[in-house]
PDB file of N, CA and C in Angstrom:
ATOM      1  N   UNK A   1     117.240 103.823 100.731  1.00  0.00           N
ATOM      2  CA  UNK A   1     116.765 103.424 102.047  1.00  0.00           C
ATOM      3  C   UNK A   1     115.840 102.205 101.948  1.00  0.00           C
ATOM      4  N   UNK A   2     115.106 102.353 100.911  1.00  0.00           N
ATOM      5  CA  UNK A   2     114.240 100.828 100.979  1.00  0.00           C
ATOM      6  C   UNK A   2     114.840  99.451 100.190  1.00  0.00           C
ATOM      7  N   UNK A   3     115.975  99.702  99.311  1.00  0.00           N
ATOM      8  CA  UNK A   3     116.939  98.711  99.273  1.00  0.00           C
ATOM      9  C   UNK A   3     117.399  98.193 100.404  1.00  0.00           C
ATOM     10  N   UNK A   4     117.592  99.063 102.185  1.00  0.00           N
ATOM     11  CA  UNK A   4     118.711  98.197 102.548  1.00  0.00           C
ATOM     12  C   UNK A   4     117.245  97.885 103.696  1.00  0.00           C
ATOM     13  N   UNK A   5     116.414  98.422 104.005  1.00  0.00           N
ATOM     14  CA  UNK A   5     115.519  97.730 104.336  1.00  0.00           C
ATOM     15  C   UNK A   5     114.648  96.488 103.900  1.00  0.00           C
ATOM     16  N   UNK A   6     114.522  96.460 102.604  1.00  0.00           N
ATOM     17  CA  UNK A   6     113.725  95.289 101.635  1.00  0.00           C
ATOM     18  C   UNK A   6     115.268  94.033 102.135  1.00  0.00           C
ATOM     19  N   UNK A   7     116.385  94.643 102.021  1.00  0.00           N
ATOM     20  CA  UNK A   7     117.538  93.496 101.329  1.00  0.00           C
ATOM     21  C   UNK A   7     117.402  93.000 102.580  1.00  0.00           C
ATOM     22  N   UNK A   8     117.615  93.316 103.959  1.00  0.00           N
ATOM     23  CA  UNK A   8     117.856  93.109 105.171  1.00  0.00           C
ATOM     24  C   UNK A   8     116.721  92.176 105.899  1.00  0.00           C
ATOM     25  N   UNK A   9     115.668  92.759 105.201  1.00  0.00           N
ATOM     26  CA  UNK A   9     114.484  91.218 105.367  1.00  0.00           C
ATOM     27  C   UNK A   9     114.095  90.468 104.687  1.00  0.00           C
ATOM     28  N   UNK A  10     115.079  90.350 103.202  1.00  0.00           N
ATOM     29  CA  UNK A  10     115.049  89.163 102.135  1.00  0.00           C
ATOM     30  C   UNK A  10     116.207  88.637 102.973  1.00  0.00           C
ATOM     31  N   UNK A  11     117.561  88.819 103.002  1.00  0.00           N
ATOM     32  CA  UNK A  11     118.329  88.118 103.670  1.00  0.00           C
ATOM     33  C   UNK A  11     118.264  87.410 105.344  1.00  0.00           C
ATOM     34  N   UNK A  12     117.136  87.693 106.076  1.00  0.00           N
ATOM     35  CA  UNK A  12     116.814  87.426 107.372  1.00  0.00           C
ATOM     36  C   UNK A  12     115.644  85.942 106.821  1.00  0.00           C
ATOM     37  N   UNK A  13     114.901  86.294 106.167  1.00  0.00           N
ATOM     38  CA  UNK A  13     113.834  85.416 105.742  1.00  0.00           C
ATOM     39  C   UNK A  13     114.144  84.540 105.420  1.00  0.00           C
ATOM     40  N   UNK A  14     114.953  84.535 104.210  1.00  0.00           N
ATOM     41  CA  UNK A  14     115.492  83.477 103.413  1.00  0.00           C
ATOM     42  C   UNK A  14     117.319  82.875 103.689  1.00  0.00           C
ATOM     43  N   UNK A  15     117.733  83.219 105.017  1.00  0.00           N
ATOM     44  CA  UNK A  15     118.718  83.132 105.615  1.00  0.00           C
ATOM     45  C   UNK A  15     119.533  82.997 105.052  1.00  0.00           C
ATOM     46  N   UNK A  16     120.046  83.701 104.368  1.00  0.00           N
ATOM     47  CA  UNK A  16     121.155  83.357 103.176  1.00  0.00           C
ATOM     48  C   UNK A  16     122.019  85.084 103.663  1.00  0.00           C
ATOM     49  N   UNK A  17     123.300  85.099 103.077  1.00  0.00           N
ATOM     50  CA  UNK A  17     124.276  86.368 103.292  1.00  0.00           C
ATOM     51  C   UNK A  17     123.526  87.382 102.948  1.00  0.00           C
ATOM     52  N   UNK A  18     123.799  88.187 103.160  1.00  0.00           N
ATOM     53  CA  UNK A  18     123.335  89.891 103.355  1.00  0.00           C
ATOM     54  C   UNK A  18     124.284  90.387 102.008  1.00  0.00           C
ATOM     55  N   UNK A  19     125.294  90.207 101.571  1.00  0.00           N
ATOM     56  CA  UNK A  19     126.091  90.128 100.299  1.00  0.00           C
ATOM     57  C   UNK A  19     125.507  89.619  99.316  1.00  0.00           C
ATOM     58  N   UNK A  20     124.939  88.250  99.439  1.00  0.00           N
ATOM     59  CA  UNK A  20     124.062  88.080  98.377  1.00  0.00           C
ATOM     60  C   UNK A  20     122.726  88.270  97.849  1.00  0.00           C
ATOM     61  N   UNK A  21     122.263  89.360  98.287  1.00  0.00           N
ATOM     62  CA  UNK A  21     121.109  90.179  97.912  1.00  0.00           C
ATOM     63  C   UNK A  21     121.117  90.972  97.463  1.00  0.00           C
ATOM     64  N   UNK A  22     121.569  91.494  96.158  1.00  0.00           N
ATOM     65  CA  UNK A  22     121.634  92.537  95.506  1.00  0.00           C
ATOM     66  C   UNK A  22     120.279  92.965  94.456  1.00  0.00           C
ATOM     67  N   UNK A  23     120.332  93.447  93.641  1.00  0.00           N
ATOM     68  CA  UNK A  23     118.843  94.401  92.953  1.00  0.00           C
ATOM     69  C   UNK A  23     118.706  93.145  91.900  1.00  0.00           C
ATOM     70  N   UNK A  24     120.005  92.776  91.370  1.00  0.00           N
ATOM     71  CA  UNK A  24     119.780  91.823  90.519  1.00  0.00           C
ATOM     72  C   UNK A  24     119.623  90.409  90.711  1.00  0.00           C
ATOM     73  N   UNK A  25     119.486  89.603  91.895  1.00  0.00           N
ATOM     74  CA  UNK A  25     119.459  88.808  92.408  1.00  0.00           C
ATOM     75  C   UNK A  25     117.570  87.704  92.365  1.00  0.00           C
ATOM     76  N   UNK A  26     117.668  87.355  91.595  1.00  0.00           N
ATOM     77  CA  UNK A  26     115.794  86.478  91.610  1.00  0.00           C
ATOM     78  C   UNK A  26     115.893  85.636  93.239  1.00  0.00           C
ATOM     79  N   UNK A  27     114.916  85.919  93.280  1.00  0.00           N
ATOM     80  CA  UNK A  27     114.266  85.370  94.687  1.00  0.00           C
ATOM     81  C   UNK A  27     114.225  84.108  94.847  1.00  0.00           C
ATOM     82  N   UNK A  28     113.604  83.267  93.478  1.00  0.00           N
ATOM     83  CA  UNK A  28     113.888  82.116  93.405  1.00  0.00           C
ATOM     84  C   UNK A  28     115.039  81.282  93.087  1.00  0.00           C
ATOM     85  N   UNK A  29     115.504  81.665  92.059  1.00  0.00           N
ATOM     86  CA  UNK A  29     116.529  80.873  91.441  1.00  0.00           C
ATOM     87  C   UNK A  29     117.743  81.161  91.910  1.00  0.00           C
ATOM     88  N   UNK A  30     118.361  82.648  92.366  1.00  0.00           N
ATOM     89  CA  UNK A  30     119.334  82.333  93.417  1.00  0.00           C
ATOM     90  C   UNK A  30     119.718  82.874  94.450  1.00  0.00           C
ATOM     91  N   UNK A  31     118.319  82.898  95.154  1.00  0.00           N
ATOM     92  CA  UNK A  31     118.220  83.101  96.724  1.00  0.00           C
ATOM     93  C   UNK A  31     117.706  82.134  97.450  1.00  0.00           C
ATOM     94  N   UNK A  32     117.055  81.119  96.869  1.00  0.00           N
ATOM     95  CA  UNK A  32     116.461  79.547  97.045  1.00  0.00           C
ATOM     96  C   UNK A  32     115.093  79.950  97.840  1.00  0.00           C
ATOM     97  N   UNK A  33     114.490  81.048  97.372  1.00  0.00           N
ATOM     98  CA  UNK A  33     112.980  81.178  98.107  1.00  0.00           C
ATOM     99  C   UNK A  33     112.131  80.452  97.273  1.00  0.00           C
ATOM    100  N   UNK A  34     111.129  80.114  98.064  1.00  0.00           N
ATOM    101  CA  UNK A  34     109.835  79.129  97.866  1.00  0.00           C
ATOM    102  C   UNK A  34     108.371  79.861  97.929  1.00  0.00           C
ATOM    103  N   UNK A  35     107.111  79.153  97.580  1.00  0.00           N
ATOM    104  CA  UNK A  35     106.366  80.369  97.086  1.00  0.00           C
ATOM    105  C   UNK A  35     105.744  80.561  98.744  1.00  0.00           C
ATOM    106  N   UNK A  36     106.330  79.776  99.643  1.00  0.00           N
ATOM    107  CA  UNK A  36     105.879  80.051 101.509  1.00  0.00           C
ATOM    108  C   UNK A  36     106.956  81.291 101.609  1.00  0.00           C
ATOM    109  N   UNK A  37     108.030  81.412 101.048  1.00  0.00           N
ATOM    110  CA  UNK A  37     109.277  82.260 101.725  1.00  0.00           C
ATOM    111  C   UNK A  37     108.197  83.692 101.172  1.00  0.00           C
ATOM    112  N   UNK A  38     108.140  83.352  99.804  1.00  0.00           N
ATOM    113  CA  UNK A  38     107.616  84.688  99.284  1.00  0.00           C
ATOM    114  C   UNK A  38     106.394  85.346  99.643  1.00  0.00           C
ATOM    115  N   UNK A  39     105.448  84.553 100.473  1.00  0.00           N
ATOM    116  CA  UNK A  39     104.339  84.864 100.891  1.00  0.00           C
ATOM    117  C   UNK A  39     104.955  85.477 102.566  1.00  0.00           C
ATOM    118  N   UNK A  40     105.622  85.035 102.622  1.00  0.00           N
ATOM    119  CA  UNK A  40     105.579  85.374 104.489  1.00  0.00           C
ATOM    120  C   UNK A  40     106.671  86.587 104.201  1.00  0.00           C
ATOM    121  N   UNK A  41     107.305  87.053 103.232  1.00  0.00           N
ATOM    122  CA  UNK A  41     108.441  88.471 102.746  1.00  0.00           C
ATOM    123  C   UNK A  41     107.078  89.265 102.240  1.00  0.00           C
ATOM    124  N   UNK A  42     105.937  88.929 101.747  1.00  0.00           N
ATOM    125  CA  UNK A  42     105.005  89.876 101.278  1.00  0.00           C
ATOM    126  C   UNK A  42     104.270  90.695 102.347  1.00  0.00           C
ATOM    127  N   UNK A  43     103.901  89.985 103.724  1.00  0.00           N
ATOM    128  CA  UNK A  43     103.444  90.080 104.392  1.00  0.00           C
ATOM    129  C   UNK A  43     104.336  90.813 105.373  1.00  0.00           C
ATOM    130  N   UNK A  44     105.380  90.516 105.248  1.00  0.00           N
ATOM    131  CA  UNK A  44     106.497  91.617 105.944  1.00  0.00           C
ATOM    132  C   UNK A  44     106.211  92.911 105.556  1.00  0.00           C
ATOM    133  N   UNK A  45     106.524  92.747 104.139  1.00  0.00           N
ATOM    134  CA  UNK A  45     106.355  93.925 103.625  1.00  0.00           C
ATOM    135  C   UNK A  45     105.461  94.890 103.660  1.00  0.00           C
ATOM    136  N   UNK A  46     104.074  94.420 103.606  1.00  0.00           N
ATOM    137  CA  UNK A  46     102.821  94.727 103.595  1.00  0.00           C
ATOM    138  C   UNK A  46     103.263  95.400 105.372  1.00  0.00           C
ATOM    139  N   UNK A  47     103.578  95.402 106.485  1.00  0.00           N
ATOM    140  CA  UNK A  47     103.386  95.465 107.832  1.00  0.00           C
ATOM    141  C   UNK A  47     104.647  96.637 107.782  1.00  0.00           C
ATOM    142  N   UNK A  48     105.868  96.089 107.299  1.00  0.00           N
ATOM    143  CA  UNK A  48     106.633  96.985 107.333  1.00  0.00           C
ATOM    144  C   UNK A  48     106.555  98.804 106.671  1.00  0.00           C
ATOM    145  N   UNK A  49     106.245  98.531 105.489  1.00  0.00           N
ATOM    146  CA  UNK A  49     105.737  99.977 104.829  1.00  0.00           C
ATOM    147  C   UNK A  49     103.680 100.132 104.790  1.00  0.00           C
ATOM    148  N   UNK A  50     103.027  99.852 105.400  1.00  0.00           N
ATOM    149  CA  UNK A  50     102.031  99.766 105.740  1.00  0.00           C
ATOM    150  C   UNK A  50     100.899  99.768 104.852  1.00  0.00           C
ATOM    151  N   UNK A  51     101.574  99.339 103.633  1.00  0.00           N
ATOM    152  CA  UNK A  51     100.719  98.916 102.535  1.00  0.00           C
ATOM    153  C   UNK A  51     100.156  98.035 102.151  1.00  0.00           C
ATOM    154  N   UNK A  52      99.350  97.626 100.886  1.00  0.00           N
ATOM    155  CA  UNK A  52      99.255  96.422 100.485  1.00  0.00           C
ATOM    156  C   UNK A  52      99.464  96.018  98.814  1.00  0.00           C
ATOM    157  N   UNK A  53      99.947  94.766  99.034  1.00  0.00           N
ATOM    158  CA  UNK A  53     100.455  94.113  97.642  1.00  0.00           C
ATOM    159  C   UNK A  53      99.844  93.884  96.807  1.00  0.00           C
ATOM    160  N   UNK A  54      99.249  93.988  96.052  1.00  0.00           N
ATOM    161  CA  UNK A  54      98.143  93.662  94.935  1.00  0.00           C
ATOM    162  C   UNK A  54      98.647  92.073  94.612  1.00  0.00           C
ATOM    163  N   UNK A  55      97.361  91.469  94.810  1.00  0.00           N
ATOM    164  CA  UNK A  55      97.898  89.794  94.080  1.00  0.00           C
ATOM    165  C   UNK A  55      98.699  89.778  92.827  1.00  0.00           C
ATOM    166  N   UNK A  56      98.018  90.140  91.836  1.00  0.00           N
ATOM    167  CA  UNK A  56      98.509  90.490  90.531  1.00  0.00           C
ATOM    168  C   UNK A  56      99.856  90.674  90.391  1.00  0.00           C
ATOM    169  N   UNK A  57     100.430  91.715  91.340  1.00  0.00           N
ATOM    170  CA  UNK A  57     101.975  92.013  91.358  1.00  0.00           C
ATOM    171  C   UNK A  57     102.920  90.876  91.678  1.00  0.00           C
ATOM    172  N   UNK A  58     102.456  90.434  92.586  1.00  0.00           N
ATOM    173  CA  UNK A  58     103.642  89.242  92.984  1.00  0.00           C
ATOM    174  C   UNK A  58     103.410  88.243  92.325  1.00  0.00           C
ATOM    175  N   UNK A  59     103.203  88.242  91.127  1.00  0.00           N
ATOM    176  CA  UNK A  59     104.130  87.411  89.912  1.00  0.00           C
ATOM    177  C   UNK A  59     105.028  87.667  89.479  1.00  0.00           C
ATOM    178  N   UNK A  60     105.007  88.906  89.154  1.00  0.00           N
ATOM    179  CA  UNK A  60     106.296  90.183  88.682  1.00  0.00           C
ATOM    180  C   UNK A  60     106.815  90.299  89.016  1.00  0.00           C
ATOM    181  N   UNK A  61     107.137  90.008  91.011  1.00  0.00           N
ATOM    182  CA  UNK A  61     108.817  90.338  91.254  1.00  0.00           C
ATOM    183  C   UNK A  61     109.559  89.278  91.706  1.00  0.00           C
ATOM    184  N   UNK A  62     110.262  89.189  90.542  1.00  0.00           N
ATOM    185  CA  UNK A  62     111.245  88.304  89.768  1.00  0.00           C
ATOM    186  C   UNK A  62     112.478  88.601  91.154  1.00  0.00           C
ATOM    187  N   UNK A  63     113.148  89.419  91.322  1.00  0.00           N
ATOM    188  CA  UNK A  63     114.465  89.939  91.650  1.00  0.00           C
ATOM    189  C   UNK A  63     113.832  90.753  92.692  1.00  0.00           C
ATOM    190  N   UNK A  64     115.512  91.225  93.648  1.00  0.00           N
ATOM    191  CA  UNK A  64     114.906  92.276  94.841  1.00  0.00           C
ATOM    192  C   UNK A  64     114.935  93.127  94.368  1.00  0.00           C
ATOM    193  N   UNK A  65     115.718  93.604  93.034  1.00  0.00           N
ATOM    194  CA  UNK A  65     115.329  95.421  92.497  1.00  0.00           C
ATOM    195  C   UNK A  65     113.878  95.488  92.114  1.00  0.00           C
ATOM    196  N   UNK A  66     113.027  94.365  91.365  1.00  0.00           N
ATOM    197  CA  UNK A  66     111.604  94.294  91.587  1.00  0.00           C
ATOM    198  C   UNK A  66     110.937  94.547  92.470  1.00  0.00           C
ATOM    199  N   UNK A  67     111.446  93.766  93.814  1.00  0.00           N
ATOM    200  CA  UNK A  67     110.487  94.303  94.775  1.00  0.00           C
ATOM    201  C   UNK A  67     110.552  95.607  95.411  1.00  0.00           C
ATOM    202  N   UNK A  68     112.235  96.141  95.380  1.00  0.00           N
ATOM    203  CA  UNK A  68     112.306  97.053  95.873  1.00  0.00           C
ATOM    204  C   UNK A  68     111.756  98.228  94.976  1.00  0.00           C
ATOM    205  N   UNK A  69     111.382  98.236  93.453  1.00  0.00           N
ATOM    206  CA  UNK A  69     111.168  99.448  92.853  1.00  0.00           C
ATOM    207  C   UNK A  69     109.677  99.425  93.125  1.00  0.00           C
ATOM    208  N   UNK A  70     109.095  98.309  92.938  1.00  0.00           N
ATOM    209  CA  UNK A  70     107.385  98.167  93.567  1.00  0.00           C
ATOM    210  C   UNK A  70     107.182  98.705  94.961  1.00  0.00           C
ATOM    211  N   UNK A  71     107.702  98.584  95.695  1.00  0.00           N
ATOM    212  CA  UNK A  71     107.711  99.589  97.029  1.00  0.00           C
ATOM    213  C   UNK A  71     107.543 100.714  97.024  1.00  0.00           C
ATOM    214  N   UNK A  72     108.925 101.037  96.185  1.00  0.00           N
ATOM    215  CA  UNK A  72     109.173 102.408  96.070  1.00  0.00           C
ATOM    216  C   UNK A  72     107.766 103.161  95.340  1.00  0.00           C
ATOM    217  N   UNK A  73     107.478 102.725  94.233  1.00  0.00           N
ATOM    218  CA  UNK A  73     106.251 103.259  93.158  1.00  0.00           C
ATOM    219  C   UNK A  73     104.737 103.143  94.172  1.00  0.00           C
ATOM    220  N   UNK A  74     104.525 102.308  95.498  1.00  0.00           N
ATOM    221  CA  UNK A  74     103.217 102.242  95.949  1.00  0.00           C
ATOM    222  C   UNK A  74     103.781 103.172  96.935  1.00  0.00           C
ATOM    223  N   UNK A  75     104.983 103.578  97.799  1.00  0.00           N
ATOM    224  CA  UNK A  75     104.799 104.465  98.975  1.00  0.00           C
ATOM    225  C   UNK A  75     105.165 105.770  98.371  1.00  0.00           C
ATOM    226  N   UNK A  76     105.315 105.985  97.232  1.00  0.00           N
ATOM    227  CA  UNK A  76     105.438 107.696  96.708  1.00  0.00           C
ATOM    228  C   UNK A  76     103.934 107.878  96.060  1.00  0.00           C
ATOM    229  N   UNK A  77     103.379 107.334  95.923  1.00  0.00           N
ATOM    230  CA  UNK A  77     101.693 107.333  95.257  1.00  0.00           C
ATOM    231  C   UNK A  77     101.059 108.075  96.638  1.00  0.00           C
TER     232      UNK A  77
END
């Protein structure tokens, strides 16, 4: 469930196919996000599951299975 939610607002953000967002997919290199795309998807995120991102972390997610397993690990805590 938070794969097709995370994928559905990486692919809205960064306007690119909904096909090409898979777990293995980097944000940067081939989804063409920028470090504005990735700040304004953090902040989604942060609003959407009502958490917050630790600075520290968002170096680390490389790919959407990154972001999506970091989700997953702060809303089961």
């Amino acid at each position: 469930m938070v794969f097709e939610t995370v994928s559905n607002m990486i692919a809205k953000q960064l306007k690119v196919d909904l096909s090409r967002v898979v777990p293995e997919a980097k944000l940067v290199e081939d989804l063409g996000a920028d470090s504005a795309n990735i700040m304004v998807l953090i902040m989604d995120l942060e609003d959407e599951y009502d958490m917050q991102v630790d600075d520290s972390a968002i170096t680390e997610l490389h790919t959407v299975g990154d972001v999506v397993s970091y989700i997953e690990e702060l809303t089961q805590a």
